[in-house]
N, C-alpha and C. Protein backbone atom coordinates (compact mmCIF):
# COMPACT_ATOMS: atom_id res chain seq x y z
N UNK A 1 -60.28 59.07 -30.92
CA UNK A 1 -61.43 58.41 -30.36
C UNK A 1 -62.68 59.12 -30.87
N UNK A 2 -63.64 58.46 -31.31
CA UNK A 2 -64.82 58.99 -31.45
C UNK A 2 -65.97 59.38 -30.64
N UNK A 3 -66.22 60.58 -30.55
CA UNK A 3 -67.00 61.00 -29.76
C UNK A 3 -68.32 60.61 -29.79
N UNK A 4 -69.43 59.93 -29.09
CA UNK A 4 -70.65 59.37 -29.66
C UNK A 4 -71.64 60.25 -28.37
N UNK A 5 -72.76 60.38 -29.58
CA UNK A 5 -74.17 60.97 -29.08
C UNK A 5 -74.86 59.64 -28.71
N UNK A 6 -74.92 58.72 -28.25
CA UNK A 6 -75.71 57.33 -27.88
C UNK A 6 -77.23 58.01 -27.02
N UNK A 7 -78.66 57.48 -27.63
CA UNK A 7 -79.85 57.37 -27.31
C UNK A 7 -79.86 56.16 -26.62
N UNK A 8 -80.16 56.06 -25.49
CA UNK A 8 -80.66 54.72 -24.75
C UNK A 8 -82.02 54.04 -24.93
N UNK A 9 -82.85 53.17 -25.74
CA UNK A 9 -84.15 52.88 -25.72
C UNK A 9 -84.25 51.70 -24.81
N UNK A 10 -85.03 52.04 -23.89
CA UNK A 10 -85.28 51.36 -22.66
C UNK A 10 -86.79 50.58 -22.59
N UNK A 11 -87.14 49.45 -23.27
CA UNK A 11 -88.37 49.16 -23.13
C UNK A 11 -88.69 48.42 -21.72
N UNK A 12 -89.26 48.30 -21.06
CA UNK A 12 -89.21 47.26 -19.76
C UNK A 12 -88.65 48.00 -18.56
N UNK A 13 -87.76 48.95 -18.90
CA UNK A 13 -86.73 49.57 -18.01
C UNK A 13 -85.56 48.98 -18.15
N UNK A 14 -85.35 48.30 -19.54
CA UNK A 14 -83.64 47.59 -19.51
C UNK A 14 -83.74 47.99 -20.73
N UNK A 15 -81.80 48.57 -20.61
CA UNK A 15 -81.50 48.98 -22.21
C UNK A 15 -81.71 47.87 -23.22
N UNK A 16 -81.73 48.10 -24.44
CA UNK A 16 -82.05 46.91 -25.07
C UNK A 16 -81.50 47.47 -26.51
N UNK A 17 -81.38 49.08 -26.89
CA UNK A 17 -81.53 49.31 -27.88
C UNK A 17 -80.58 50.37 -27.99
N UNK A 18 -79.79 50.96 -29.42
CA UNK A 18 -79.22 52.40 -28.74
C UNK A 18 -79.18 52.90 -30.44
N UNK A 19 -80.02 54.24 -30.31
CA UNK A 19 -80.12 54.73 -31.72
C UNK A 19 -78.10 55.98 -31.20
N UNK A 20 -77.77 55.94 -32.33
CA UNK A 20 -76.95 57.22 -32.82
C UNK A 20 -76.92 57.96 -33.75
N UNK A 21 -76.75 59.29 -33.66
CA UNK A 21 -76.60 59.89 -34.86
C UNK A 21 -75.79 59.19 -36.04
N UNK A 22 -76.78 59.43 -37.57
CA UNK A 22 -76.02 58.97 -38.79
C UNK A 22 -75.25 58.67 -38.86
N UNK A 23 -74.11 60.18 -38.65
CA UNK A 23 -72.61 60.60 -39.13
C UNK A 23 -71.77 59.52 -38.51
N UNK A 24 -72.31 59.54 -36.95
CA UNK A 24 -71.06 58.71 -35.98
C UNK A 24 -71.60 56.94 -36.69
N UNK A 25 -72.95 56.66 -36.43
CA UNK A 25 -72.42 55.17 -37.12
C UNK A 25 -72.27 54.92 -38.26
N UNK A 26 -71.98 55.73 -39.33
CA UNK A 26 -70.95 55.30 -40.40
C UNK A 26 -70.09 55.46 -39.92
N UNK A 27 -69.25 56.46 -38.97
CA UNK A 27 -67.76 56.25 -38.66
C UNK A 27 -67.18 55.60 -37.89
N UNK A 28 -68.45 54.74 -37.25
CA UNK A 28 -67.90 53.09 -36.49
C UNK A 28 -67.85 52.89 -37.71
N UNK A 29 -68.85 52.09 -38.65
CA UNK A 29 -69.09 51.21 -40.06
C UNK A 29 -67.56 50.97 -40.00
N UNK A 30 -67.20 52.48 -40.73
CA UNK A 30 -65.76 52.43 -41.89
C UNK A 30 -64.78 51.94 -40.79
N UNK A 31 -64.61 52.42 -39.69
CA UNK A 31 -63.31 51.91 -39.03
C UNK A 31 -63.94 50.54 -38.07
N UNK A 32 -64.43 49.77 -38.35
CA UNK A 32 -64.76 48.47 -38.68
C UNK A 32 -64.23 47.74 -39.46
N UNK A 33 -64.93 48.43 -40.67
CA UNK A 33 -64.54 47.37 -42.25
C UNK A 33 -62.95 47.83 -42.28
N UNK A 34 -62.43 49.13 -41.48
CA UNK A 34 -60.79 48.76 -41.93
C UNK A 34 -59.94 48.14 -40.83
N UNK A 35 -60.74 47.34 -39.62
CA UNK A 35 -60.00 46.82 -39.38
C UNK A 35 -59.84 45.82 -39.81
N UNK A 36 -61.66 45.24 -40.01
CA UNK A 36 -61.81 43.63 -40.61
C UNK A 36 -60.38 43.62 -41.66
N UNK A 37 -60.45 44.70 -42.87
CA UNK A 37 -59.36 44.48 -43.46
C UNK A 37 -58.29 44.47 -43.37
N UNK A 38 -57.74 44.87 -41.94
CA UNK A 38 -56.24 44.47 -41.32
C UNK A 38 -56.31 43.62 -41.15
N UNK A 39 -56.95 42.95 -40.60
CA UNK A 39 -57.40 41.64 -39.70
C UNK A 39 -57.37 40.55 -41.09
N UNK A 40 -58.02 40.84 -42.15
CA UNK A 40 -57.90 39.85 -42.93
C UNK A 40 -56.59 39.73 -44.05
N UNK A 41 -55.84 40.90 -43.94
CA UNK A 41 -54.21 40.79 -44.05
C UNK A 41 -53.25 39.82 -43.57
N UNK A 42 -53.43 39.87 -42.13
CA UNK A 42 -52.78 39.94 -41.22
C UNK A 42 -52.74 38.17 -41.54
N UNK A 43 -54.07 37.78 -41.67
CA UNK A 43 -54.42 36.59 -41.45
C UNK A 43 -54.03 35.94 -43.14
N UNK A 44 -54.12 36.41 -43.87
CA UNK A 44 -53.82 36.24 -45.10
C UNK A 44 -52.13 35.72 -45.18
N UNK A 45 -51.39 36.38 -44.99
CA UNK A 45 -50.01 36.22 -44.70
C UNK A 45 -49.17 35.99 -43.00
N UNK A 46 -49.37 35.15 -42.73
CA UNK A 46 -49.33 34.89 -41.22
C UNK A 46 -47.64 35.21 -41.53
N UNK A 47 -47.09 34.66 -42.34
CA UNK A 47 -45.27 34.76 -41.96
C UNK A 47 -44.99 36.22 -41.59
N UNK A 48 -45.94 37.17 -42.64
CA UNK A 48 -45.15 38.36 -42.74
C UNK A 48 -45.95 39.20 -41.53
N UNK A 49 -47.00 39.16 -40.49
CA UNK A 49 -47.30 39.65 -39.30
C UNK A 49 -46.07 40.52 -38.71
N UNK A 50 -46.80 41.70 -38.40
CA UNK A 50 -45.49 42.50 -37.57
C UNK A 50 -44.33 42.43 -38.31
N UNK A 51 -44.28 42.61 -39.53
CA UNK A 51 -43.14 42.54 -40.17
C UNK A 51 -43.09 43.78 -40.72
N UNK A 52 -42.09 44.99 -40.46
CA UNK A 52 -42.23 46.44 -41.40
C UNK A 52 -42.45 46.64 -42.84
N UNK A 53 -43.90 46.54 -43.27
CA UNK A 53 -44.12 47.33 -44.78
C UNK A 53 -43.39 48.26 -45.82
N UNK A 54 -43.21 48.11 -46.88
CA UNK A 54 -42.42 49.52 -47.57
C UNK A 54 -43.28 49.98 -48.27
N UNK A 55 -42.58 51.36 -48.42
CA UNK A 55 -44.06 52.30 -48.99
C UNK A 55 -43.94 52.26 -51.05
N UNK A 56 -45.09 52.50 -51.18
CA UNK A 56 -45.15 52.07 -53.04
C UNK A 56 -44.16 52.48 -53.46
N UNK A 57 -43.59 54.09 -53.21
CA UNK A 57 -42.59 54.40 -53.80
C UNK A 57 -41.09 53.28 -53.75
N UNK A 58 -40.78 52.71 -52.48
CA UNK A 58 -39.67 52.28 -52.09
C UNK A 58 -40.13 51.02 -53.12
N UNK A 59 -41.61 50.27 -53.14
CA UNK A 59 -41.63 48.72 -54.08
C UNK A 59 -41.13 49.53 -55.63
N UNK A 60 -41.61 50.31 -55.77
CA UNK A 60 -41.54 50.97 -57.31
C UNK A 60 -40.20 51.15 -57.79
N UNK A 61 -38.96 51.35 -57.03
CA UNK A 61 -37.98 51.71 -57.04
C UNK A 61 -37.16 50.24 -57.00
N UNK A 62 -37.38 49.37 -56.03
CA UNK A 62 -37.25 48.44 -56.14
C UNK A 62 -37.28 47.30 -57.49
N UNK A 63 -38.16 47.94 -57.90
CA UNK A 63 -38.76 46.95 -59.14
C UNK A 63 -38.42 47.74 -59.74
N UNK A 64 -37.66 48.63 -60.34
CA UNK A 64 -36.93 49.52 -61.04
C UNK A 64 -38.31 50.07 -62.15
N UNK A 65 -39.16 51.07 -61.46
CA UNK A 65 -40.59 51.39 -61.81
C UNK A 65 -40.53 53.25 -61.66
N UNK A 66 -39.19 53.54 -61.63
CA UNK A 66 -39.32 54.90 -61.25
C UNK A 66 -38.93 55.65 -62.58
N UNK A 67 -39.31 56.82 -62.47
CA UNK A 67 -39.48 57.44 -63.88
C UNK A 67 -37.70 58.04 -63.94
């Protein structure tokens, strides 16, 4: 879990705004864009959802790709 420094900017007296340090919102950003890119896997191949992956080595071997 990511730990966040969150600034509250309160104009009116209602939050409205929330600065964070740099570091932490790029490290929402990236684990964002990698879920979008699960998410657009997932959705890409609906049959194979929840279906166990093999790792490069095991496709490589498979495809008779090993040295």
């Amino acid at each position: 879990m990511i730990q966040l420094h969150p600034q509250f900017l309160t104009p009116d007296g209602k939050h409205e705004y929330v600065a964070l340090p740099y570091e932490e919102f790029k490290e929402i950003q990236s684990r964002l864009e990698d879920a979008e890119d699960l998410l657009a896997l997932e959705l890409a191949r609906p049959e194979d959802a929840g279906k166990p992956a093999i790792s490069r080595e095991e496709m490589q071997q498979r495809l008779g790709m090993t040295d």
